[in-house]
Each structure stands twice: as structure tokens, then as C-alpha cells.
Protein backbone atom coordinates (compact mmCIF):
# COMPACT_ATOMS: atom_id res chain seq x y z
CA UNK A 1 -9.55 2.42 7.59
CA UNK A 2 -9.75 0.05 10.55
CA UNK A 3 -6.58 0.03 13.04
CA UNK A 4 -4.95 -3.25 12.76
CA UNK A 5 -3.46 -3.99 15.89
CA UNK A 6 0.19 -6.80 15.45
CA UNK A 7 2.34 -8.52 17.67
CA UNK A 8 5.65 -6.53 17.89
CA UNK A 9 8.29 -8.48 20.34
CA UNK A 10 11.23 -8.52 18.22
CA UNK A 11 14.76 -9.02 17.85
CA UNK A 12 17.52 -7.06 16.18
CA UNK A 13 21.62 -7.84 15.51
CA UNK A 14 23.45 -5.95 17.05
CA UNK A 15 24.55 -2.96 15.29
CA UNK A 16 28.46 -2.31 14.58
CA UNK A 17 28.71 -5.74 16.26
CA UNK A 18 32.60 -6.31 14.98
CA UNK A 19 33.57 -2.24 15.76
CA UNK A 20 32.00 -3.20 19.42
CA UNK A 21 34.15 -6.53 19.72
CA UNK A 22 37.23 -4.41 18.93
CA UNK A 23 36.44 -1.85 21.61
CA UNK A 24 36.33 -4.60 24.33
CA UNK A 25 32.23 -4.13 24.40
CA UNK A 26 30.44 -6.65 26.31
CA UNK A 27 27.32 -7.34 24.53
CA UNK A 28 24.61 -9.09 25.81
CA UNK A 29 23.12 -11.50 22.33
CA UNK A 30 19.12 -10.83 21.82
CA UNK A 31 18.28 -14.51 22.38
CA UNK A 32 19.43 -14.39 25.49
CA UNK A 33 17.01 -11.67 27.16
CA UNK A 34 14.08 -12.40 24.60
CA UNK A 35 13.32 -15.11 26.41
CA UNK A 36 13.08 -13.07 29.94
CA UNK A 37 10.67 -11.38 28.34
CA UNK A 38 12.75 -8.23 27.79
CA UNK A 39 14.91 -7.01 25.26
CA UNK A 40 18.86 -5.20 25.31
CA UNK A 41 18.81 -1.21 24.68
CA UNK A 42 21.20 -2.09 21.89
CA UNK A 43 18.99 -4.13 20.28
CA UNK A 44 16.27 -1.76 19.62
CA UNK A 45 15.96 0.12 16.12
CA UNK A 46 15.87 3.65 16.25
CA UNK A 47 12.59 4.46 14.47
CA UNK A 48 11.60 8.14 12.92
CA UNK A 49 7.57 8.32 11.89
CA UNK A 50 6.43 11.11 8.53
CA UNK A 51 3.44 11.65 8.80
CA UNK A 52 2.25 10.57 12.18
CA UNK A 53 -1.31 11.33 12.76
CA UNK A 54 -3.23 8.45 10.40
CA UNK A 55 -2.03 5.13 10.07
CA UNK A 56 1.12 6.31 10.69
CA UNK A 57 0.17 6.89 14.64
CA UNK A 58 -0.98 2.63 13.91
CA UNK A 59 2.36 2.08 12.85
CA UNK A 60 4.25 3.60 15.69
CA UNK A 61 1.94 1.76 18.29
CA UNK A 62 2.90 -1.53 17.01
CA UNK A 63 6.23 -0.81 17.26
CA UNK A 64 6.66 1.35 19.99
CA UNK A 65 7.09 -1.90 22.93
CA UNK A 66 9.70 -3.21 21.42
CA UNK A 67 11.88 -0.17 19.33
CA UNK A 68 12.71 3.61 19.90
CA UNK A 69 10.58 6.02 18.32
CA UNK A 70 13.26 9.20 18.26
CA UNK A 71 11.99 11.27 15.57
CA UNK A 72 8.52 12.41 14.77
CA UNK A 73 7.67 14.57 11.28
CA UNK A 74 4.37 15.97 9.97
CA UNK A 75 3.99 18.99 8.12
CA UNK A 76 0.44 19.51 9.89
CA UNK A 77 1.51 20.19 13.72
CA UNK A 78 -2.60 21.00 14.76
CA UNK A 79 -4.15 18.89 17.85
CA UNK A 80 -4.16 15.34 16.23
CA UNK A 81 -0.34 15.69 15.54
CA UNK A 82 0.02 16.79 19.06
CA UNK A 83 -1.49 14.38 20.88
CA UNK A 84 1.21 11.72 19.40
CA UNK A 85 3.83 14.51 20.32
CA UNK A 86 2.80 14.58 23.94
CA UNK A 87 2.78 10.24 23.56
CA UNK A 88 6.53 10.10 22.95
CA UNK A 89 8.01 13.22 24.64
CA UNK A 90 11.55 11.82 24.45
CA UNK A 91 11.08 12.09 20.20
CA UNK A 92 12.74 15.42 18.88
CA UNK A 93 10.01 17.36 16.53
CA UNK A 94 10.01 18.13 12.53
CA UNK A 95 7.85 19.64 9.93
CA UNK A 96 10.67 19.48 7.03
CA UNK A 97 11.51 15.17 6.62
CA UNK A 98 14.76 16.51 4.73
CA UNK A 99 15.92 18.95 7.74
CA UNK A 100 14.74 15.76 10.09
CA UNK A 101 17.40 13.37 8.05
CA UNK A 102 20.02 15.89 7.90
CA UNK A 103 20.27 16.67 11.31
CA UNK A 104 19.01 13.35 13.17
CA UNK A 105 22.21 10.66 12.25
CA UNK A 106 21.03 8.12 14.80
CA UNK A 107 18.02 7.22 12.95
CA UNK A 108 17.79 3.32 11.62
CA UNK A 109 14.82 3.16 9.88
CA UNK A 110 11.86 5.10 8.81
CA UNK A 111 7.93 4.97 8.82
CA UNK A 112 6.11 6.86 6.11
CA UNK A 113 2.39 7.73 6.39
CA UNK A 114 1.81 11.14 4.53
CA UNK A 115 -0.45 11.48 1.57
CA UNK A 116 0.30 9.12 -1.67
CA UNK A 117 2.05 12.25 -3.77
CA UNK A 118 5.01 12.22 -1.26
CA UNK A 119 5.61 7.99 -0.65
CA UNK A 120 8.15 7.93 -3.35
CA UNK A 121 10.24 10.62 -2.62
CA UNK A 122 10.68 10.34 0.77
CA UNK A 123 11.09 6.90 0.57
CA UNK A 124 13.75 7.16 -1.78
CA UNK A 125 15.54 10.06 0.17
CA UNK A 126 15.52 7.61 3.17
CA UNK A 127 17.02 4.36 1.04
CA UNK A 128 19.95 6.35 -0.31
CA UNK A 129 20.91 7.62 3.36
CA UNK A 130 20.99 3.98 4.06
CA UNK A 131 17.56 3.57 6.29
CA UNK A 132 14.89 0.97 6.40
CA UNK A 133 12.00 1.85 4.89
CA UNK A 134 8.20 1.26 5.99
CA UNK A 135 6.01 2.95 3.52
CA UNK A 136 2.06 2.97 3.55
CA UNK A 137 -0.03 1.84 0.58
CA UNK A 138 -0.11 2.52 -2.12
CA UNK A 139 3.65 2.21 -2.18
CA UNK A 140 3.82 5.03 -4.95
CA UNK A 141 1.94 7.54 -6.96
CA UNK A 142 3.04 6.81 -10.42
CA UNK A 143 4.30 3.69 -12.16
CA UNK A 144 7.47 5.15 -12.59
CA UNK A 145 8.23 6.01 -8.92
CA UNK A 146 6.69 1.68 -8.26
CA UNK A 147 9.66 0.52 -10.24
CA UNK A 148 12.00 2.89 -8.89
CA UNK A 149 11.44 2.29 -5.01
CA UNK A 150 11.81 -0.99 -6.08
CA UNK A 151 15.26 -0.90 -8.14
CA UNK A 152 16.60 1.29 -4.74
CA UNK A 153 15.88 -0.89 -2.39
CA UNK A 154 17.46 -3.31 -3.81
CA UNK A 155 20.49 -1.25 -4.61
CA UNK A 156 21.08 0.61 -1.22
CA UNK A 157 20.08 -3.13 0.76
CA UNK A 158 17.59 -1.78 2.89
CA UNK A 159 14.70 -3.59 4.63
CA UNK A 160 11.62 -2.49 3.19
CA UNK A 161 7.60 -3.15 3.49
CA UNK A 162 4.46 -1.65 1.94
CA UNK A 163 1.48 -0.92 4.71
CA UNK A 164 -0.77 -3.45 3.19
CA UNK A 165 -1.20 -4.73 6.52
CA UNK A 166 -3.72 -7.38 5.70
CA UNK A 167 -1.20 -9.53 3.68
CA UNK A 168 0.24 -10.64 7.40
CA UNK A 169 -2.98 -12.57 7.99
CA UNK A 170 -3.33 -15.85 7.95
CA UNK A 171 -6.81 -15.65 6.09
CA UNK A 172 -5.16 -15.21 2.44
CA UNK A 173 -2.84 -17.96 3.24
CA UNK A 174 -5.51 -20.50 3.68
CA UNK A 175 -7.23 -19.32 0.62
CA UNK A 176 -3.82 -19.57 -1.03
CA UNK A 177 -3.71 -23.32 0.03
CA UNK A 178 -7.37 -24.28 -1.52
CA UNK A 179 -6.20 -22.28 -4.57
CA UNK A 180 -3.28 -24.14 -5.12
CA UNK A 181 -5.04 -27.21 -3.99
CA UNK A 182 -7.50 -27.07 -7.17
CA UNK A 183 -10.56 -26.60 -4.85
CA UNK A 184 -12.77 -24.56 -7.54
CA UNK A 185 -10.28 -26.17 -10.60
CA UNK A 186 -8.43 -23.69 -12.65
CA UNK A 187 -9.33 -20.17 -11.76
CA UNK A 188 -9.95 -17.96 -14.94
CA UNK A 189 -12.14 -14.84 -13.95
CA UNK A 190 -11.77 -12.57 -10.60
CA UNK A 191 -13.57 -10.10 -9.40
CA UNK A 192 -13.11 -7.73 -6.90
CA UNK A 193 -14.98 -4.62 -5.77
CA UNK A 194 -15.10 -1.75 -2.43
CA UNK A 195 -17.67 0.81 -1.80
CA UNK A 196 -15.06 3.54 -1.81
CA UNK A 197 -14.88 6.29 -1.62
CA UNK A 198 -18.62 5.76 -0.59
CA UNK A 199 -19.41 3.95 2.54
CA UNK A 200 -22.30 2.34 1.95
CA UNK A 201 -24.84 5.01 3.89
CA UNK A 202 -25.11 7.57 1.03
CA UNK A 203 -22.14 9.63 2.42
CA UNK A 204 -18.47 9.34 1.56
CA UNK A 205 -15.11 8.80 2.95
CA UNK A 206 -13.72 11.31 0.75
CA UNK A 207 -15.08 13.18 -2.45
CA UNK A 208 -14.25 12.19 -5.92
CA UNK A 209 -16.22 13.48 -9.02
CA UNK A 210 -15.89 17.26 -8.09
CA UNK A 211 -14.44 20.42 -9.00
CA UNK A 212 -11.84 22.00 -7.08
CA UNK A 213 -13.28 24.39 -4.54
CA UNK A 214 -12.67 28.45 -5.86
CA UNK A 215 -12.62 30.17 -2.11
CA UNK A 216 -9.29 30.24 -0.43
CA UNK A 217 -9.37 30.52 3.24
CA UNK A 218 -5.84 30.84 5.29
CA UNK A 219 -3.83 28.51 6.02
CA UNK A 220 -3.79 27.32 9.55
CA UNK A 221 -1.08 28.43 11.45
CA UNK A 222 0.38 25.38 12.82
CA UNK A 223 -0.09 23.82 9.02
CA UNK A 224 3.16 24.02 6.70
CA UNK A 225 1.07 23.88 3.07
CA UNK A 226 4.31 24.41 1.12
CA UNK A 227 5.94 21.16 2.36
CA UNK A 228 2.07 19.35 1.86
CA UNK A 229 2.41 20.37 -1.49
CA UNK A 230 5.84 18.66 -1.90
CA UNK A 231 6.18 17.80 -5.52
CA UNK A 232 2.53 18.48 -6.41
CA UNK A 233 1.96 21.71 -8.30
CA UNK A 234 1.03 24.55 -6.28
CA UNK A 235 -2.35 25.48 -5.44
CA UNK A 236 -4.03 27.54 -2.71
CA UNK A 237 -4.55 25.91 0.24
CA UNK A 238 -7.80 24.50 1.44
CA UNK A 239 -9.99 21.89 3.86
CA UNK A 240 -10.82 20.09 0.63
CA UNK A 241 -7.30 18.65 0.25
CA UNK A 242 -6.45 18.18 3.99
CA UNK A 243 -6.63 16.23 5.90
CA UNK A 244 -7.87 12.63 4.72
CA UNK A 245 -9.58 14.24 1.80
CA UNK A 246 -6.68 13.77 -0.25
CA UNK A 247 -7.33 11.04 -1.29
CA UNK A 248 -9.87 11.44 -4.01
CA UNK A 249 -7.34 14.54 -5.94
CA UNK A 250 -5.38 13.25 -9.06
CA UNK A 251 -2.59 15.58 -7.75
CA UNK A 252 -2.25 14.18 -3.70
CA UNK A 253 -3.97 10.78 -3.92
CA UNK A 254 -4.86 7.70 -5.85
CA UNK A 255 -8.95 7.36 -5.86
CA UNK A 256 -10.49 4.98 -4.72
CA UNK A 257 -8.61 1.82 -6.57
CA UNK A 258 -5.04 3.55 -5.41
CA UNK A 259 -6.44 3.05 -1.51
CA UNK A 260 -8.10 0.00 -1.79
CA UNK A 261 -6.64 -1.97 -4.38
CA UNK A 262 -2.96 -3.19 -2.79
CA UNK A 263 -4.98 -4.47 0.01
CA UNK A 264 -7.41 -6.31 -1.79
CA UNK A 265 -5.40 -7.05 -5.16
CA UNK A 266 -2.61 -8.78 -2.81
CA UNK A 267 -4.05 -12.25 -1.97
CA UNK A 268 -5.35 -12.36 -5.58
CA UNK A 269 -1.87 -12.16 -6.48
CA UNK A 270 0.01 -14.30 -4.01
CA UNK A 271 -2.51 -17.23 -4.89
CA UNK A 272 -2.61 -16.66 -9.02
CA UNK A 273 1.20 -15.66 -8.87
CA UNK A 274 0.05 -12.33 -10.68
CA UNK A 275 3.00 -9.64 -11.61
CA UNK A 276 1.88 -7.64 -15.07
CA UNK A 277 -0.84 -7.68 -16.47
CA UNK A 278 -0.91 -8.16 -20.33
CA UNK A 279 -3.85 -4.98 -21.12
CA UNK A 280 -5.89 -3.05 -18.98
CA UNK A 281 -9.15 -1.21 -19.56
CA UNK A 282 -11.38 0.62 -17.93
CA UNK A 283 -15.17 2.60 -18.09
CA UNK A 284 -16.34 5.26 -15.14
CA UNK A 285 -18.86 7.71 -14.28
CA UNK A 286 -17.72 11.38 -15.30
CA UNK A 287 -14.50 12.19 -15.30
CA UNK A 288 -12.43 15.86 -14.75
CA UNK A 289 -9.03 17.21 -13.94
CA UNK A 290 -9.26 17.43 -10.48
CA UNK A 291 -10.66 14.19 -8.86
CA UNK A 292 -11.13 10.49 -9.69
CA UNK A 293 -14.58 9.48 -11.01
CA UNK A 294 -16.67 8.54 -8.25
CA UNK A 295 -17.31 4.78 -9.80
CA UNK A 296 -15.31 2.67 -11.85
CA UNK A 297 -14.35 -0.70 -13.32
CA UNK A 298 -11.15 -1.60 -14.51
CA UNK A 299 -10.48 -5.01 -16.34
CA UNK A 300 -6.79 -6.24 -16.27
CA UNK A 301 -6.08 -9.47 -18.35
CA UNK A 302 -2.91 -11.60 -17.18
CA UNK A 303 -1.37 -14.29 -19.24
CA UNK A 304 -0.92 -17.79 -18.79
CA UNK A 305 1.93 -18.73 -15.82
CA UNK A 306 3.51 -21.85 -15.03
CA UNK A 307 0.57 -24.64 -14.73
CA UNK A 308 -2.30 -21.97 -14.06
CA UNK A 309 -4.60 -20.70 -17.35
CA UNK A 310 -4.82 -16.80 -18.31
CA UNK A 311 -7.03 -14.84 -16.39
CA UNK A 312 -8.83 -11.71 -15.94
CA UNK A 313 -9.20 -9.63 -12.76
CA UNK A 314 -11.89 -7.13 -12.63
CA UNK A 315 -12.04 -4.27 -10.21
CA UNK A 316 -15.73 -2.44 -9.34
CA UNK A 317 -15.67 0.74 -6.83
CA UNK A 318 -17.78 3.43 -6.02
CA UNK A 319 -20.41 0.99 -4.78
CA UNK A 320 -20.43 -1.06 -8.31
CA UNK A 321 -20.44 -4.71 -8.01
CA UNK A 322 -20.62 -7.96 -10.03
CA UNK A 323 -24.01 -9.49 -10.88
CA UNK A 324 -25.49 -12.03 -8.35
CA UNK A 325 -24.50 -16.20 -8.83
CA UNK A 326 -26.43 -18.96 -9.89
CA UNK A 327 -24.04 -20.55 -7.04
CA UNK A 328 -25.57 -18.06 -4.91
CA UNK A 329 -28.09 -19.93 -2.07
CA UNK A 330 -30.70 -18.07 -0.35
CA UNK A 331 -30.14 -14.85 1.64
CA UNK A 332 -26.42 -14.58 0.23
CA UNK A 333 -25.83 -11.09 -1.37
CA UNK A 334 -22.73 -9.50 -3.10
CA UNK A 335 -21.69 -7.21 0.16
CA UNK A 336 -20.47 -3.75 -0.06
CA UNK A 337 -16.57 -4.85 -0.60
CA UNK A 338 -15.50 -8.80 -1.70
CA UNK A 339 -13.41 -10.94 -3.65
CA UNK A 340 -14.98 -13.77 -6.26
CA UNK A 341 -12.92 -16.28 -7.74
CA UNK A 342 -14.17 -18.00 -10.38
CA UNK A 343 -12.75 -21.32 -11.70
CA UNK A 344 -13.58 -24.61 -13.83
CA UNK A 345 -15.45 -26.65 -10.74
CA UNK A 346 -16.77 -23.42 -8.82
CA UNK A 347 -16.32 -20.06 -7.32
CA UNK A 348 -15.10 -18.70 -3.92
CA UNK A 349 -16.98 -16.04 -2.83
CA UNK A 350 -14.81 -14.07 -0.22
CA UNK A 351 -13.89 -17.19 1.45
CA UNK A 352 -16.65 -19.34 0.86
CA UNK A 353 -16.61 -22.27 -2.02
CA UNK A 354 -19.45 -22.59 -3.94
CA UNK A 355 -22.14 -24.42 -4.79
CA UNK A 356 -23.08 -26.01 -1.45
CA UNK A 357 -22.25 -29.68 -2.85
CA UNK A 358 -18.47 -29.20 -3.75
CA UNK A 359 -18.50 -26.86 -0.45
CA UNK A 360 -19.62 -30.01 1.20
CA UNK A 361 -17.64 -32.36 -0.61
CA UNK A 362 -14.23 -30.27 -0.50
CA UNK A 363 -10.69 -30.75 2.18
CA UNK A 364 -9.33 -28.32 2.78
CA UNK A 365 -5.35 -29.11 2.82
CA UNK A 366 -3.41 -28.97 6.23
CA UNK A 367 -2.14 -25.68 6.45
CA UNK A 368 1.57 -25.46 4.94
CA UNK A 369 2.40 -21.46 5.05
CA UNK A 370 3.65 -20.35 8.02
CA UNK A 371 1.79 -18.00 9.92
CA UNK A 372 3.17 -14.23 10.18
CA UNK A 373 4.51 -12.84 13.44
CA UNK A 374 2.77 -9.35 12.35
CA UNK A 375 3.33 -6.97 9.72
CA UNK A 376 5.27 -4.72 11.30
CA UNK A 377 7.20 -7.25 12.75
CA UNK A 378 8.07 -8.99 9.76
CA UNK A 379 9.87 -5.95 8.87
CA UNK A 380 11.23 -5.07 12.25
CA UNK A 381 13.32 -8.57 11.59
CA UNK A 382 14.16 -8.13 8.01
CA UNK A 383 15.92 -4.49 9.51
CA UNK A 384 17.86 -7.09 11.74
CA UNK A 385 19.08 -8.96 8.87
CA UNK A 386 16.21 -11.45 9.24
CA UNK A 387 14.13 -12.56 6.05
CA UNK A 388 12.80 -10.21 3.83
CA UNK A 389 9.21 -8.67 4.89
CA UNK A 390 6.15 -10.04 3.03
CA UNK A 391 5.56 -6.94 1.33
CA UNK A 392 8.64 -5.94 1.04
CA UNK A 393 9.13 -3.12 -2.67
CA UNK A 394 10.26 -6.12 -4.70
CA UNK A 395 6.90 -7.81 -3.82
CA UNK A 396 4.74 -4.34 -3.89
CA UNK A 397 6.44 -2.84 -6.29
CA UNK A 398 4.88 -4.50 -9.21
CA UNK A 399 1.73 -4.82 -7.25
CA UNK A 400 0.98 -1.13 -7.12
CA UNK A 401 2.27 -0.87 -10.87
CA UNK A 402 -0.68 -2.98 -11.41
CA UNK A 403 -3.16 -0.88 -9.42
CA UNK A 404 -2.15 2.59 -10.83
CA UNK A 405 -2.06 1.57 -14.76
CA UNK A 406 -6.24 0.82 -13.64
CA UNK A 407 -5.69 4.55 -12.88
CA UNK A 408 -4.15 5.35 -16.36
CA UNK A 409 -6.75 4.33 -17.99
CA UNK A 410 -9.39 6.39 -15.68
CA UNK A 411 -7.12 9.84 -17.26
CA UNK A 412 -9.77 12.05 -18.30
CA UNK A 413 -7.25 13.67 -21.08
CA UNK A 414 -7.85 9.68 -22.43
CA UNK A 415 -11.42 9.23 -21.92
CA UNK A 416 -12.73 9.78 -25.53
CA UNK A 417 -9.59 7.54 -27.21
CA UNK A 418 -9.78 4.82 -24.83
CA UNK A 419 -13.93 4.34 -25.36
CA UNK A 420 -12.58 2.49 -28.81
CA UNK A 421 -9.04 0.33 -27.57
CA UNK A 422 -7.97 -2.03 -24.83
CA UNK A 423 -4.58 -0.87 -23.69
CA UNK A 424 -1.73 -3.24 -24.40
CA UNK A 425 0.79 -2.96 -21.95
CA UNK A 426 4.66 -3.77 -22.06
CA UNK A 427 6.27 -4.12 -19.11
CA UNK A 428 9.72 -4.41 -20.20
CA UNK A 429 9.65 -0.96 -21.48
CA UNK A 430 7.58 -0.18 -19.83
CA UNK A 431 4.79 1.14 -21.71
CA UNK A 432 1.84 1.03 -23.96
CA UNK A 433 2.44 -0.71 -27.02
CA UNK A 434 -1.01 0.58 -28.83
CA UNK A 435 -1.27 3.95 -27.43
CA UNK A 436 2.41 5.92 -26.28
CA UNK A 437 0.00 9.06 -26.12
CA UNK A 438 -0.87 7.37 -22.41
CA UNK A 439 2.80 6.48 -21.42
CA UNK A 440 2.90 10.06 -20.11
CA UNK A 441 0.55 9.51 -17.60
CA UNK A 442 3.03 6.62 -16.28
CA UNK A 443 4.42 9.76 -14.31
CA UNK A 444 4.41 13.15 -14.18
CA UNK A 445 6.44 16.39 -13.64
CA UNK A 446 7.61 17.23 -9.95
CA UNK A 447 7.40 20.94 -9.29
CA UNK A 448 11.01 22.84 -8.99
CA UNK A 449 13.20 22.13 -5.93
CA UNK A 450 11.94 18.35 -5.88
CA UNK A 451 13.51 15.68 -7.35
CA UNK A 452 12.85 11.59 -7.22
């Protein structure tokens, strides 16, 4: 995944402000040094980072001018986690999140980076002790653990955002803005499709379509594969899983559409005001029990919502893609990731309107959604009682619901049933109206000693 670099100068409210008047505390407000271009000790957060050598390590960087990174956590402690050791030598050291939490009170708020088995419950371990939350897409595993983040956040009043960093852009706003603007007409089809977990050269990012390995080498010293395990069941340890690799394992990751899809699914959503879909379906290349199929497409079908028409979303990976355009003009091609929308007038493919005429013809609105100040940022400020992030588990909550019931119906234990039926899905229950055989596979069982 490519680093995406945001602005980070940001503000905070001062902490215990009213306890601080009563003690006779001079406090200097953040308005008044922000604009020297400096900021007040007091009005930095103090930020712990799980899982710090991926896009966690991007995380800390875009936070690290203007907050205090105190606590650092990986279960993995080999030369990439040292490096970001030996880059903030004033943050104390953990392999154990839990033993980090209980001993570490001054923490404010927490980034979380580790694979996609452990989001939820370390996310939720951190809301209930009262900390702001930053956790990397997908926000969850399972559907249940989606709606659960989001039903805690909102109950313990923490700041929260997903790491679907490209929803900060202004990109999807402007496409929002034609959307809304009827520029193609009423959109009923989209499609959307990534080369994942291939990357295009005949080699992959990770593996998916493969058997677990049946050697078992040691574990590396400086590698804790108990507490990488987490809730997963137990297996023996080995450089298939980790690191990276994990993605592509139903028991650590969430394939290809579980990486991809809250990144590419979000504008879609923001500019069709998406939340559940109505049924999902899905066909694939082989499936086992150990990794996701190494292509797939998933059809979701939304219903009809305030003045837009029902509409389906289609997802393609593994290098799959939708057929070419008669809109398409000479030397266009479908690339190796994109976004089509298609509507009554004409399409948008990625962000270009097609055909050439209403292209031509089209004006674009003046732009009327504000720009971001940065991902991070955004939730730097909701921590300080600011607005609520973009992204924030109300908002990616459902989101990710809707990208992991794509990988419900990719369940190799459902394969030969759901060849004959479209799943029907409930979301008030939720569940699967048609087939409660596959509401199992809405979560699953931790493994002893861990707990949601």
C-alpha cells in the first residue's frame, strides 16, 4: 500500500481544564500559540501505536509533529519494529497491548495497525478504558465485531476513525458534487474492481488460493506467536502467516475485498448514500479452508433512498474486471484497479464522464464540501472535542459490514448452496433471511482467554 503522507498541525482542549482552573493553573489557550507556529505541551495527545511497523509506522509519522507518541506495542520486536523503536526513544516498549494499557495510565488515545483478526478487540479494550481510537481498515474482521465497535464508541464517547485514508481527499468530494449534480443522470449500476492480491506483473502481494504450509520452522526469537495468534485458533507458527502475508488467511485477514474494499467502496457510498445492502452474491475461482479464492466477484444490490433509484454495486478482484464501453474512445482501457459509475445520461469512468459529448457539454458545480485538513488530523481534532472524524465507526462501521458479508458469501463451507440463491440480507437482525445456515459465518468463536 502506498504511504499517504497528511498535514498534522493540530489543536487539542485542554485536558482537566476546570480541575486546572481550581488549582490556580495558568494555562496558555491553543489558539493562542497555533498561530506562532508552535503548540503548548499540554495540548498535545498522548498517543500509544499496536502494531507499529506497517501503516501503523504511516500513522505515527503524521502525527508525530504535533502529539506525543509514549507507547509503542508489536508482538514482532525483529529489525523493522526496531528501527521505529530507535525513532522515538522517549516511547516505553510492549509486546502484550493489555500489559501496555494496564500499566501506561497517561495514554489518550490509541493507533491500531496489527493484522485484521485483532482490530476489534483491541479496539474495544481501548474504548472501554476511555481512549480514542484510530483503527486501520478494515475496521473489523466479522460483521458482528463492525456493529459492535460501532455501538462502543458511541457508548464510551470516544473519538474514533477507520484508516481508510483516501476518504480525506478531496478527489471523492468532487465526484460527490457531479453525482449529486445529475452529471451522468440517475446512477443505477457500479462497478468496482483491484488487482489484489495480484499486482498486475504475474506475482502477488500476498497468496490466496493455497493450502496451509505442513513444515514448521521455529519461531523467531524476538517474535511473540502466542499474542499474533490473539483470538485466532492456534496453529504452528510460520513465514506464510507473517508478516504482510496475512492477509490472504480466513483466520488473520480479510482477502483481497477485506483490504481493498473500505478504500474503494467509500466514495461509492458517500456519493449514493449507501448503508446495507438489500442481498449479496458472489462466484470465485476455487475455494478452501485456509485462504480466500484468488479471484472473485461479489454483487451487492441496495434499495431505493431518498430521490436516488436502487442500485447494484459490483466488486471484481484478483485481476477480474468489467467488460470494455461502447463510451469507451480510443486507447482507453479498463486499468488494473477503477471505479465505473453507470447512470441514465452516461458513465464515469474513475473520474472521467463519458461519452466525449456530455464530457464536453457538462459543469461541473463550484465545489461546496469542504476540503479535509488530513485524515489523521481530522481525528486528532475530534479527540479535542472537535467534529467527529470522516470515518469515524458510526460511518465505517456499516461500511465494512458491507465489505465482509461479500466475504460471507466467498465461505467455502457455502459454496455448493449458494451456486442456486442470492442471499437476502436483514440488517435489523441482522442476518440472512433465506439462508440462517450462513448467519454463522457473521462471526466466529474466539479461542479461550479472549473475549470481544
Amino acid at each position: 500500500m502506498s504511504k499517504i503522507n497528511s498535514k498534522t498541525i493540530s489543536r487539542r482542549g485542554f485536558i482537566g481544564t476546570s480541575s486546572a482552573a481550581l488549582a490556580g493553573l495558568t494555562f496558555i489557550p491553543s489558539h493562542a500559540v497555533s498561530g506562532l507556529g508552535h503548540i503548548a505541551p499540554s495540548d498535545k495527545l498522548n498517543i500509544a501505536g499496536v502494531g507499529i511497523a506497517g501503516m501503523g509506522r504511516v500513522n505515527l509519522e503524521n502525527v508525530e509533529k504535533t502529539q506525543n507518541i509514549v507507547a509503542l506495542c508489536d508482538v514482532d520486536w525483529r529489525e523493522p519494529t526496531q528501527k521505529i523503536f530507535k525513532k522515538y526513544p522517549g516511547a516505553k516498549q510492549y509486546k502484550d497491548y493489555r500489559v501496555m494499557l494496564d500499566k501506561q495510565k497517561d495514554i489518550d488515545a490509541v493507533i491500531i495497525a496489527t493484522p485484521d483478526h485483532t482490530h476489534a478487540v483491541i479496539s474495544m479494550d481501548a474504548m472501554r478504558r476511555g481512549k480514542h481510537v484510530f483503527t486501520q481498515k478494515p475496521l473489523t474482521q466479522t460483521v458482528h465485531e463492525a456493529r459492535e465497535l460501532a455501538k462502543a464508541a458511541k457508548q464510551y464517547k470516544v473519538a474514533t476513525q477507520m484508516g481508510n485514508q483516501g476518504q480525506a481527499s478531496d478527489g471523492p468530494r468532487r465526484l460527490r458534487e457531479m453525482i449529486w449534480d445529475g452529471a451522468i443522470g440517475p446512477v443505477r449500476e457500479v462497478h468496482v474492481w483491484t488487482d489484489r492480491p495480484n499486482n498486475g506483473l504475474l506475482k502477488t502481494y500476498w497468496p490466496q488460493g493455497v493450502k496451509r504450509p505442513l513444515d514448521t520452522p521455529p519461531v523467531p526469537a524476538d517474535l511473540d506467536w502466542d499474542l499474533f495468534l490473539g483470538p485466532a485458533p492456534v496453529r504452528p507458527y510460520h513465514p506464510a502467516y507473517h508478516p504482510f502475508v496475512w492477509r490472504g488467511w480466513w483466520d488473520y485477514g480479510t482477502g483481497s475485498l477485506g483490504d481493498i474494499g473500505c478504500h474503494s467502496l467509500d466514495p461509492i457510498f458517500r456519493a449514493l448514500k449507501l448503508k446495507y445492502p438489500t442481498t449479496v452474491q458472489a462466484v470465485s475461482t476455487l475455494v478452501n479452508e485456509d485462504t480466500y479464492p484468488s479471484g472473485s466477484i461479489v454483487k451487492y444490490e441496495f434499495a431505493a433512498r431518498e430521490s436516488m433509484p436502487a442500485v447494484s454495486l459490483t466488486w471484481y478482484d484478483g485481476g477480474l474486471r468489467p467488460m470494455m464501453l461502447k463510451e469507451m474512445e480510443e486507447g482507453m482501457k479498463m486499468g488494473s484497479g477503477g471505479t465505473l459509475y453507470v447512470g441514465d445520461k452516461g458513465v464515469i469512468l474513475d473520474d472521467r464522464i463519458l461519452p466525449k459529448s456530455l464530457r464536453e457539454s457538462y459543469r461541473a458545480p463550484a465545489p461546496s464540501i469542504p476540503s479535509s485538513p488530513g485524515h489523521e488530523e481530522e481525528w486528532i481534532n475530534a479527540c479535542k472535542g472537535g467534529p467527529a472524524a470522516g470515518s469515524d465507526f458510526e460511518w465505517a462501521g456499516p461500511l465494512t459490514e458491507t465489505v465482509l458479508l461479500g466475504n460471507v458469501c466467498l465461505r467455502p463451507e457455502l459454496k455448493e448452496k449458494l451456486s442456486g440463491i442470492v442471499l437476502k440480507y436483514d440488517p435489523v437482525k441482522p442476518g440472512f433471511s433465506n439462508l440462517s445456515e450462513a448467519d454463522r459465518f457473521l462471526h466466529h468463536d474466539y479461542r479461550k482467554g479472549w473475549t470481544l
